[in-house]
Protein backbone atom coordinates (compact mmCIF):
# COMPACT_ATOMS: atom_id res chain seq x y z
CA UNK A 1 134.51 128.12 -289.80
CA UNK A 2 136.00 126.62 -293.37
CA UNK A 3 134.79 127.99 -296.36
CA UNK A 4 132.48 125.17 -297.78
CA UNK A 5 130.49 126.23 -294.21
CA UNK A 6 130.74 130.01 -294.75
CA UNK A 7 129.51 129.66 -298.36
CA UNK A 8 126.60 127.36 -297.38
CA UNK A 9 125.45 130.28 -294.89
CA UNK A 10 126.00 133.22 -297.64
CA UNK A 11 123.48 131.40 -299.72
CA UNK A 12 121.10 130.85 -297.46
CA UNK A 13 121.47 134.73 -296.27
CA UNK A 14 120.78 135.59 -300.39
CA UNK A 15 117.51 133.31 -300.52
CA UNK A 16 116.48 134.98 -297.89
CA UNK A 17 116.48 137.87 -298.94
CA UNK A 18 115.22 136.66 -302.34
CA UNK A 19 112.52 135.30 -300.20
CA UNK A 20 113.54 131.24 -301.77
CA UNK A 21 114.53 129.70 -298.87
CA UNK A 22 113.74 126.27 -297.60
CA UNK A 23 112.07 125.92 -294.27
CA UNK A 24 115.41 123.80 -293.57
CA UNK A 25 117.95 126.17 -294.36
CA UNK A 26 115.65 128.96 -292.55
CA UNK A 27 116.41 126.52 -289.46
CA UNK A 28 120.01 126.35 -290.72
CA UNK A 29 120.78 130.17 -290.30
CA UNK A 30 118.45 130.22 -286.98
CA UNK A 31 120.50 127.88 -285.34
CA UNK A 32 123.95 129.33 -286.50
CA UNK A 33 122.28 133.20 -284.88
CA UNK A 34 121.93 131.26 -281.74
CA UNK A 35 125.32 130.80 -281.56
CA UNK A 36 126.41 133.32 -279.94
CA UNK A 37 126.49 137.16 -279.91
CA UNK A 38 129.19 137.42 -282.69
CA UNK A 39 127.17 135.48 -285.26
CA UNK A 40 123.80 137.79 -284.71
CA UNK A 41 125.81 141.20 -285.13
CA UNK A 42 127.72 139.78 -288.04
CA UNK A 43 124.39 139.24 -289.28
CA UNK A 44 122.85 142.47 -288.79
CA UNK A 45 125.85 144.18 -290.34
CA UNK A 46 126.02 141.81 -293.46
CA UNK A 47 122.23 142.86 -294.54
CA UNK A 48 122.80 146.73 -293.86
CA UNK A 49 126.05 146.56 -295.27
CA UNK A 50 126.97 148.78 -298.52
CA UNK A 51 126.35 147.30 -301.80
CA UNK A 52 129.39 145.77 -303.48
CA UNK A 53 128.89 147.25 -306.77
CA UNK A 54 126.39 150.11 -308.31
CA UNK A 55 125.74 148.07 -311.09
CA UNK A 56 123.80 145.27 -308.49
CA UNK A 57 121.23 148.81 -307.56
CA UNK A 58 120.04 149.25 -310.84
CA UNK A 59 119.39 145.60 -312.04
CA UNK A 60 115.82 144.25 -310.76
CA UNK A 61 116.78 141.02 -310.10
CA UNK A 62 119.78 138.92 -308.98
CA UNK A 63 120.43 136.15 -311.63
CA UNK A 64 120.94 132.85 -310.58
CA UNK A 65 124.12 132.39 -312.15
CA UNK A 66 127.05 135.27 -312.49
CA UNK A 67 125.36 137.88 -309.71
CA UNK A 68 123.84 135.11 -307.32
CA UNK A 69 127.14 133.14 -307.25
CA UNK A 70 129.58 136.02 -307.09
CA UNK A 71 127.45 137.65 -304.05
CA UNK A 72 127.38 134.27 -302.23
CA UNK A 73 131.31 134.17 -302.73
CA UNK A 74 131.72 137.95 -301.10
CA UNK A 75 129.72 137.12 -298.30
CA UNK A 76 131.37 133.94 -297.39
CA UNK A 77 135.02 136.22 -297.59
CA UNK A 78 133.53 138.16 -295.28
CA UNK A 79 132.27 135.58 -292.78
CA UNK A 80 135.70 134.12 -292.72
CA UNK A 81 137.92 137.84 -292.57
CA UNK A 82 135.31 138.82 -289.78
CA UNK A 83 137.36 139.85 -286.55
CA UNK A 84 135.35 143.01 -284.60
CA UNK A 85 132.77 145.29 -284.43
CA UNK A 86 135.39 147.78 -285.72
CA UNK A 87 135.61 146.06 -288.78
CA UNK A 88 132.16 145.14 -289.64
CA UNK A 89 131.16 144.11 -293.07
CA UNK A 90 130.42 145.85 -295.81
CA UNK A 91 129.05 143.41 -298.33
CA UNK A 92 125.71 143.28 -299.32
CA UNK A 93 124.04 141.70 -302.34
CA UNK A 94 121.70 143.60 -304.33
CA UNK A 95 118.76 141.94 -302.08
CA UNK A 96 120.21 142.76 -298.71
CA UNK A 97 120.89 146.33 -299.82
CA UNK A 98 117.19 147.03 -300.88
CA UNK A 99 113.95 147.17 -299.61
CA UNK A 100 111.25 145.17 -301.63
CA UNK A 101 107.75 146.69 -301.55
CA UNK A 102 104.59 146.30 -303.07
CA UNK A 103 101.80 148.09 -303.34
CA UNK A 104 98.80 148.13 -305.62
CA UNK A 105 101.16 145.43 -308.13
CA UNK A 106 103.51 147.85 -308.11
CA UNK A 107 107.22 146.72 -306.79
CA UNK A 108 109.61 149.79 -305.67
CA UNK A 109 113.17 148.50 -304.05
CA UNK A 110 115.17 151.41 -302.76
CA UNK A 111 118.59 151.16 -300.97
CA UNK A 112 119.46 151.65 -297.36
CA UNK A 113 122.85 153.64 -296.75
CA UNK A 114 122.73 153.47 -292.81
CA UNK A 115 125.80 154.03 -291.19
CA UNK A 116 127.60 151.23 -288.89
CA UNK A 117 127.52 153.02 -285.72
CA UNK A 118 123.37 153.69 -286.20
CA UNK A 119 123.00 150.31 -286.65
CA UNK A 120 124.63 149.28 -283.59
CA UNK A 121 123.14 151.80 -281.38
CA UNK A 122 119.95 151.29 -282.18
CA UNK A 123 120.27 147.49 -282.81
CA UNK A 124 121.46 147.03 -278.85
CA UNK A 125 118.43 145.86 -276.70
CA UNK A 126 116.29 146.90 -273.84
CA UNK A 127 115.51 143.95 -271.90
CA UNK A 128 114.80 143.72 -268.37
CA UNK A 129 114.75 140.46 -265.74
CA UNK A 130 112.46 140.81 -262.73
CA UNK A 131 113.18 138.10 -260.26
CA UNK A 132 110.26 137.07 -258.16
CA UNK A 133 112.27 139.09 -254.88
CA UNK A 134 111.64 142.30 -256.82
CA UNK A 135 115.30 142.66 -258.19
CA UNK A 136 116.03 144.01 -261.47
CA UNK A 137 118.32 142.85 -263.73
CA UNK A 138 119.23 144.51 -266.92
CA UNK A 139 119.74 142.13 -269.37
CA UNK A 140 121.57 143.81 -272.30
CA UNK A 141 124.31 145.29 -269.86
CA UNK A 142 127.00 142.90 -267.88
CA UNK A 143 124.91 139.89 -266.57
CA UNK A 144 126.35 137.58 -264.32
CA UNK A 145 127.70 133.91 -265.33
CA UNK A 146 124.64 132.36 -263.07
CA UNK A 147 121.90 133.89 -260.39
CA UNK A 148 120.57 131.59 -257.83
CA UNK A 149 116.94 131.47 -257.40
CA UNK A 150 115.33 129.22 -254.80
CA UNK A 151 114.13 126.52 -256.77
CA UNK A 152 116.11 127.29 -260.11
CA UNK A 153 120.25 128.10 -261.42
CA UNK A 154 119.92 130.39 -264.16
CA UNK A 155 122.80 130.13 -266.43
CA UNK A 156 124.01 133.57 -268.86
CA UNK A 157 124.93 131.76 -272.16
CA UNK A 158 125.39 132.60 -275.80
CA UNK A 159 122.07 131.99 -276.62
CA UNK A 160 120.42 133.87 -273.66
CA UNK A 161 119.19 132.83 -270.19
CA UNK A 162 118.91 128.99 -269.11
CA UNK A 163 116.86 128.01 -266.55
CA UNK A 164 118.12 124.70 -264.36
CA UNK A 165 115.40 123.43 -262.22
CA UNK A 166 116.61 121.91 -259.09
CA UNK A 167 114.79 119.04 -258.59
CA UNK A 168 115.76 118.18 -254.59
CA UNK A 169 114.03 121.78 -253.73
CA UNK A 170 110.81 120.80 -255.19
CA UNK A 171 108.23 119.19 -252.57
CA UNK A 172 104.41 119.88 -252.29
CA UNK A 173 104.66 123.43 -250.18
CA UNK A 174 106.99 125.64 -252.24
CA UNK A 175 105.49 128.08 -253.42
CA UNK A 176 106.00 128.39 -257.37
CA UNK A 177 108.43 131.23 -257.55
CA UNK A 178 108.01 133.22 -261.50
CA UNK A 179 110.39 135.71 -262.75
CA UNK A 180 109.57 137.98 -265.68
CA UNK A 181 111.38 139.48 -268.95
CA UNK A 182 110.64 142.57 -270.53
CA UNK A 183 111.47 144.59 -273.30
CA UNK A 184 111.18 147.86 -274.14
CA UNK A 185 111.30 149.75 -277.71
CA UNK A 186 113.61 147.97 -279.68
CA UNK A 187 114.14 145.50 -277.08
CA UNK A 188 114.26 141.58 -278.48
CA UNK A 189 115.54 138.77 -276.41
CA UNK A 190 115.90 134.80 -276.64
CA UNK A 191 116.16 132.19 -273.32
CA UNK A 192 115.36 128.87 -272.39
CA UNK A 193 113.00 128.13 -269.68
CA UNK A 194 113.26 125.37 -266.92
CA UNK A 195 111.55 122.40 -269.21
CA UNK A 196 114.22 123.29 -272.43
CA UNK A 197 110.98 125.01 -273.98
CA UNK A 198 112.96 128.24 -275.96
CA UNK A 199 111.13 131.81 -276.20
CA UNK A 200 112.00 134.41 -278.39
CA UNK A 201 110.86 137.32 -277.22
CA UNK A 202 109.67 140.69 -279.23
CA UNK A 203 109.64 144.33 -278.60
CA UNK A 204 107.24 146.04 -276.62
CA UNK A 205 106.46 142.53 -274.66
CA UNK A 206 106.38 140.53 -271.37
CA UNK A 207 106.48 137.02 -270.75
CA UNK A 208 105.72 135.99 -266.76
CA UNK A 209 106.57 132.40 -266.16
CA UNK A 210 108.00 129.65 -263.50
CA UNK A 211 111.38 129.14 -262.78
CA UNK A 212 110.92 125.17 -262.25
CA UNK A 213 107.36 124.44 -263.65
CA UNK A 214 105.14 121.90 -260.89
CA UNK A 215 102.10 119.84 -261.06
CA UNK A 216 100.44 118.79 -264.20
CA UNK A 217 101.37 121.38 -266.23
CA UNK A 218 103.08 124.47 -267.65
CA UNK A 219 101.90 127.82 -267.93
CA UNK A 220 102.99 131.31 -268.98
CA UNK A 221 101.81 134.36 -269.04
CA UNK A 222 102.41 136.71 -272.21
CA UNK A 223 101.54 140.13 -273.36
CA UNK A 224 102.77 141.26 -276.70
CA UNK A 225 104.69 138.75 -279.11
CA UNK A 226 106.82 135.90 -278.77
CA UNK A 227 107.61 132.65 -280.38
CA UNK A 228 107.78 129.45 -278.71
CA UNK A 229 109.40 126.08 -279.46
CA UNK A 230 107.48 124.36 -277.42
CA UNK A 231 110.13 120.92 -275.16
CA UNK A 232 107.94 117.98 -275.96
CA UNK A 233 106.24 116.45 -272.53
CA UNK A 234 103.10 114.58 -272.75
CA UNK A 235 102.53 114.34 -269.32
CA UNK A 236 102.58 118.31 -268.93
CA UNK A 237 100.97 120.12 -271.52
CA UNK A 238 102.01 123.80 -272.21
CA UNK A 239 99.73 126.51 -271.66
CA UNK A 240 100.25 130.28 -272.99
CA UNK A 241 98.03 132.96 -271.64
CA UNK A 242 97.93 136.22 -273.79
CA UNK A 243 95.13 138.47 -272.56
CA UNK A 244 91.61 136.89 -273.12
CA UNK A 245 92.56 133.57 -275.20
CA UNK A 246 94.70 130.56 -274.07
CA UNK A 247 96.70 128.39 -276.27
CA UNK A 248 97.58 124.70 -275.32
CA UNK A 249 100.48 122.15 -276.56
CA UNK A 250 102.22 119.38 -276.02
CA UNK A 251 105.35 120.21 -278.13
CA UNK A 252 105.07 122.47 -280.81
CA UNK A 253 106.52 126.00 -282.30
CA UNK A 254 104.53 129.09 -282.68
CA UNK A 255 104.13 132.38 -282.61
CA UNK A 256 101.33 134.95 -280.39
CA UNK A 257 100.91 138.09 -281.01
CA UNK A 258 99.08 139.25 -278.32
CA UNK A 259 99.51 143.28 -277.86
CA UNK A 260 97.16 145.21 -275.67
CA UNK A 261 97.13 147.97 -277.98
CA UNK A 262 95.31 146.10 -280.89
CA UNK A 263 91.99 144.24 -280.21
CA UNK A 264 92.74 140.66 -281.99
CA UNK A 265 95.16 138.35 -280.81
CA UNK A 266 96.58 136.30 -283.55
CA UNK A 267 98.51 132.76 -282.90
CA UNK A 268 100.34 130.99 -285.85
CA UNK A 269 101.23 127.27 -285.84
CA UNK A 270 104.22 126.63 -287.88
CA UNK A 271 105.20 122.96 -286.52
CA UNK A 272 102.58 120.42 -284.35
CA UNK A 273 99.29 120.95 -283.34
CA UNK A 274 97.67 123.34 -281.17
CA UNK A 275 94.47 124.24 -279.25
CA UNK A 276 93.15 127.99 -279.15
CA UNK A 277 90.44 128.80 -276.95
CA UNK A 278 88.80 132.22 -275.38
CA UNK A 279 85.54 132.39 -273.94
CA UNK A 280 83.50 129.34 -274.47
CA UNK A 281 85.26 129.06 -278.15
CA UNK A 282 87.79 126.67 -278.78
CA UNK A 283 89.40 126.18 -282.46
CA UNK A 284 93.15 123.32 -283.35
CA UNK A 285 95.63 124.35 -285.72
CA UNK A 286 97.49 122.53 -287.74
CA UNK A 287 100.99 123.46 -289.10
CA UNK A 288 100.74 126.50 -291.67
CA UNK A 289 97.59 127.94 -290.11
CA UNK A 290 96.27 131.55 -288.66
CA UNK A 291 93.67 131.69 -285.60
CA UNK A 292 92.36 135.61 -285.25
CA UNK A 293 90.86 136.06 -281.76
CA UNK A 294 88.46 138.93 -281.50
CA UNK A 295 88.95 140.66 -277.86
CA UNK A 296 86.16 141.86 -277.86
CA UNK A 297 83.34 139.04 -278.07
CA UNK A 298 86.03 136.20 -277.93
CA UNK A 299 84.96 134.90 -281.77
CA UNK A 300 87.52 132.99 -283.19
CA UNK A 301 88.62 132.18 -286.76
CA UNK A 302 90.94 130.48 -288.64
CA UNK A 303 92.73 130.67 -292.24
CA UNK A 304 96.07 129.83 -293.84
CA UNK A 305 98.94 132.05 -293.94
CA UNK A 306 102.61 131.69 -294.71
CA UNK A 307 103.92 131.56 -291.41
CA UNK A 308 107.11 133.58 -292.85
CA UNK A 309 105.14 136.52 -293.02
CA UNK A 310 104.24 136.27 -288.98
CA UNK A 311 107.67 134.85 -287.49
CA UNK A 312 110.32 137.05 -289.81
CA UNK A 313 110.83 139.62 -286.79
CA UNK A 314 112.99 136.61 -285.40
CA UNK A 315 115.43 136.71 -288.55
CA UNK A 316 115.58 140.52 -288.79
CA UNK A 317 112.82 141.67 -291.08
CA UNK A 318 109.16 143.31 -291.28
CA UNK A 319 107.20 141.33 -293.36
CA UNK A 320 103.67 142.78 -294.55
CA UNK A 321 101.34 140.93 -296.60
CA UNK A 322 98.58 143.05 -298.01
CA UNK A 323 98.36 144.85 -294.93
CA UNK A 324 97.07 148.57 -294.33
CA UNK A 325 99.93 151.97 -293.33
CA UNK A 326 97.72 151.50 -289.53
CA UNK A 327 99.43 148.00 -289.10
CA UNK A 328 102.59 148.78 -290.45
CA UNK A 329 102.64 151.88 -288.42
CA UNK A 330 102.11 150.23 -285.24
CA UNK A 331 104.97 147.33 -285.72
CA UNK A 332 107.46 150.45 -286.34
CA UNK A 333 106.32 152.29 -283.49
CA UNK A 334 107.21 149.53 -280.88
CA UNK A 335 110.37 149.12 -282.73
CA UNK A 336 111.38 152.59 -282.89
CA UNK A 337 109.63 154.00 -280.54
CA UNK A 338 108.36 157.01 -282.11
CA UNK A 339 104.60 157.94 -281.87
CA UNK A 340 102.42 157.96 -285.06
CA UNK A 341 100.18 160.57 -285.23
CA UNK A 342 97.18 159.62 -287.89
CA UNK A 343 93.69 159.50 -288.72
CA UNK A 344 91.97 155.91 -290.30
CA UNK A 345 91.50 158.23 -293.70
CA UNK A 346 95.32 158.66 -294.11
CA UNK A 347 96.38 154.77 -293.72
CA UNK A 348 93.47 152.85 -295.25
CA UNK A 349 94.08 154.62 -298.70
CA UNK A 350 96.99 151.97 -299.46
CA UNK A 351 97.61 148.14 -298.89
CA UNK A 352 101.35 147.19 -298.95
CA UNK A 353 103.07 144.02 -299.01
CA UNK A 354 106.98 143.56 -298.84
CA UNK A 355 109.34 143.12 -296.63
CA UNK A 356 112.26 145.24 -294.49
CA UNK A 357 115.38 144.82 -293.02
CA UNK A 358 114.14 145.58 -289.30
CA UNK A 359 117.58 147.36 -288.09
CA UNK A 360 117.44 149.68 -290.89
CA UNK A 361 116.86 153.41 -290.36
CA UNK A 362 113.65 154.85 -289.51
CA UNK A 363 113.80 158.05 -292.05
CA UNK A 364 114.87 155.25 -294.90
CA UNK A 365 111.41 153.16 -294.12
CA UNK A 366 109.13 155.81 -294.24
CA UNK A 367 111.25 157.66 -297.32
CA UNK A 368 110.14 154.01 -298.94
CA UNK A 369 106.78 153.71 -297.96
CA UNK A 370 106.28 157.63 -299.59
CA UNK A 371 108.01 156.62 -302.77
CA UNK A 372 106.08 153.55 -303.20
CA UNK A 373 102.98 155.53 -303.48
CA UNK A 374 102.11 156.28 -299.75
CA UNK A 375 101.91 159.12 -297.69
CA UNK A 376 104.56 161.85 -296.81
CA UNK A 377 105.71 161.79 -293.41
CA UNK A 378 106.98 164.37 -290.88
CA UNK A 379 109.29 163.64 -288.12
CA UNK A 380 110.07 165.43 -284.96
CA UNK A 381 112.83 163.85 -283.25
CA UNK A 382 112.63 165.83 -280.04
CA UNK A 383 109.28 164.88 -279.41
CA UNK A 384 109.78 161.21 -281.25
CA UNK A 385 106.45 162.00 -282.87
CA UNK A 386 106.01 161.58 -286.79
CA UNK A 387 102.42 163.21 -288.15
CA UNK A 388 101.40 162.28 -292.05
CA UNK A 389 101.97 165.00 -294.72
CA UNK A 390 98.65 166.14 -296.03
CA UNK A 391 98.04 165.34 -298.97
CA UNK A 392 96.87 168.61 -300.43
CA UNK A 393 99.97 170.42 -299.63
């Protein structure tokens, strides 16, 4: 990596955080995480690194001149000095050492001191391959350079699992063999299935699919979240199931959040066009928009959103817009994997909107969520339960 690189990627980490980036460079840095493993932790420890100086805590902004060009500069040092886990970075502008949040107009940024070695225990994933013979493969220990299925090679690589149809196996009585992924708390994994469609899969999820699609078209099977960028094939169109809707594309990326926990399934379109339907309802999206699927009469409505808000898990943040402690409370508990304990009164009191780094330490989330005007919080970490404080303590 030369430096003209390294300092293009430092300023697209900073606008990030600043929330300014372009769609492109958003692509830019996604592509450069897919790398490979080194990239993605080098990542992780560059926004929970320590901040370079005090002064960059106590201003409110970064200025886009002296601070904004002298944090890009540190970061791309840093990308080029990086070597090991054992010496992880420790820069961090102002942005990436702070969490923004909002609530009732009112903007509170507090800093995350985490320690390295939390960061990387709690950062490795939980993911799980079930081959369609029953064996289990765990995917965030050693995995083997390929597995042979019967009618697919599936190749480790940097950016996950690749799936290599073979073609001369295929004929009109095989049986369509599937495999599954799935990840537990804290568990996140990326792959490429047979057709060069690419799934990035969230905690808390599973994703059933073929290992060499046939017929006329392509289907999956998804509970939880994922996003999809979708291998363009007109002949084949590509169908997601997620509990009682169905989504249908030709080539397109999205994103489904489909847990069984909540009762609306919501699918965002941020490239191409899509097709929602559940019951006898059908709705098409076009780039930029939000369907809500109600589970329990299959209604279905649509709005626009910014589609950063929805797909920022894949880039290492919670993003909340305007949402209610309830919501935010369930994204951290299939993340951390602690159990809420909480009645409708306590959570519905505040909106927030704002955004955290999502490998950041529990205690520091919820210490930010109480300073920014919410509740207190109590946490038993033998049990992994948290209760709320009440209030007239």
């Amino acid at each position: 990596m030369n430096y003209n690189y390294a300092r293009q990627l430092a300023e697209i980490i900073v606008k990030i955080w600043l929330n300014k980036a372009s769609e492109n460079e958003r692509e830019r840095l996604l592509s450069w995480l897919d790398e490979n493993e080194e990239n993605r932790q080098t990542y992780k420890n560059i926004i929970n690194g320590e901040s370079l100086l005090k002064r960059l805590r106590r201003e409110e902004t970064i200025a886009e001149t002296t601070d904004f060009e002298f944090i890009c500069k540190e970061i791309a040092q840093k990308l080029l000095k990086r070597k090991s886990r054992e010496r992880a970075l420790k820069v961090l502008s102002y942005a990436a050492g702070c969490i923004v949040l909002a609530v009732g107009g009112l903007l509170w940024m507090g800093s995350d001191n985490n320690s390295k070695e939390e960061l990387l225990s709690e950062s490795v994933s939980k993911v799980r391959l079930v081959m369609a013979s029953g064996n289990v493969i765990n995917l965030d220990k050693q995995v083997p350079d390929s597995i042979n299925a019967m009618s697919a090679l599936i190749l480790k690589d940097t950016h996950g699992l690749i799936y290599k149809a073979k073609d001369e196996l295929l004929d009109g009585n095989q049986v369509e063999e599937k495999n599954k992924i799935i990840t537990e708390v804290g568990g996140e994994y990326s792959f490429t299935l047979s057709d060069g469609t690419k799934v990035w899969l969230n905690s808390l999820s599973e994703i059933e699919f073929p290992v060499n699609f046939k017929g006329n078209e392509r289907i999956v099977n998804l509970t939880g979240e994922a996003y999809f960028e979708v291998s363009p094939d007109t002949k084949r169109p590509f169908i997601v199931h997620s509990l009682n809707q169905s989504v249908q594309v030709l080539g397109t990326t999205f994103n489904i959040k489909a847990y069984p926990d909540e009762e609306i399934v919501y699918t965002t379109l941020v490239e191409g066009k899509i097709s929602v339907g559940s019951g006898g309802n059908k709705v098409v999206l076009s780039p930029g928009m939000e369907s809500v699927c109600q589970r329990s009469n299959n209604g279905i409505e649509t709005h626009s959103v910014n589609t950063d808000f929805n797909t920022a898990w894949r880039t290492g943040f919670f993003m909340f817009n305007n949402q209610d402690l309830g919501e935010m409370l369930k994204v951290l508990e299939r993340w951390y994997g602690y159990d809420f304990k909480y009645s409708d009164s306590d959570t519905r009191a505040n909106t927030f909107s704002g955004r955290f780094n999502k490998y950041s330490d529990l205690g520091t989330i919820l210490s930010s969520i109480t300073l920014a005007g919410g509740p207190g919080f109590i946490m038993n970490d033998k049990d992994k339960c948290i209760s709320i404080k009440n209030r007239t303590n």
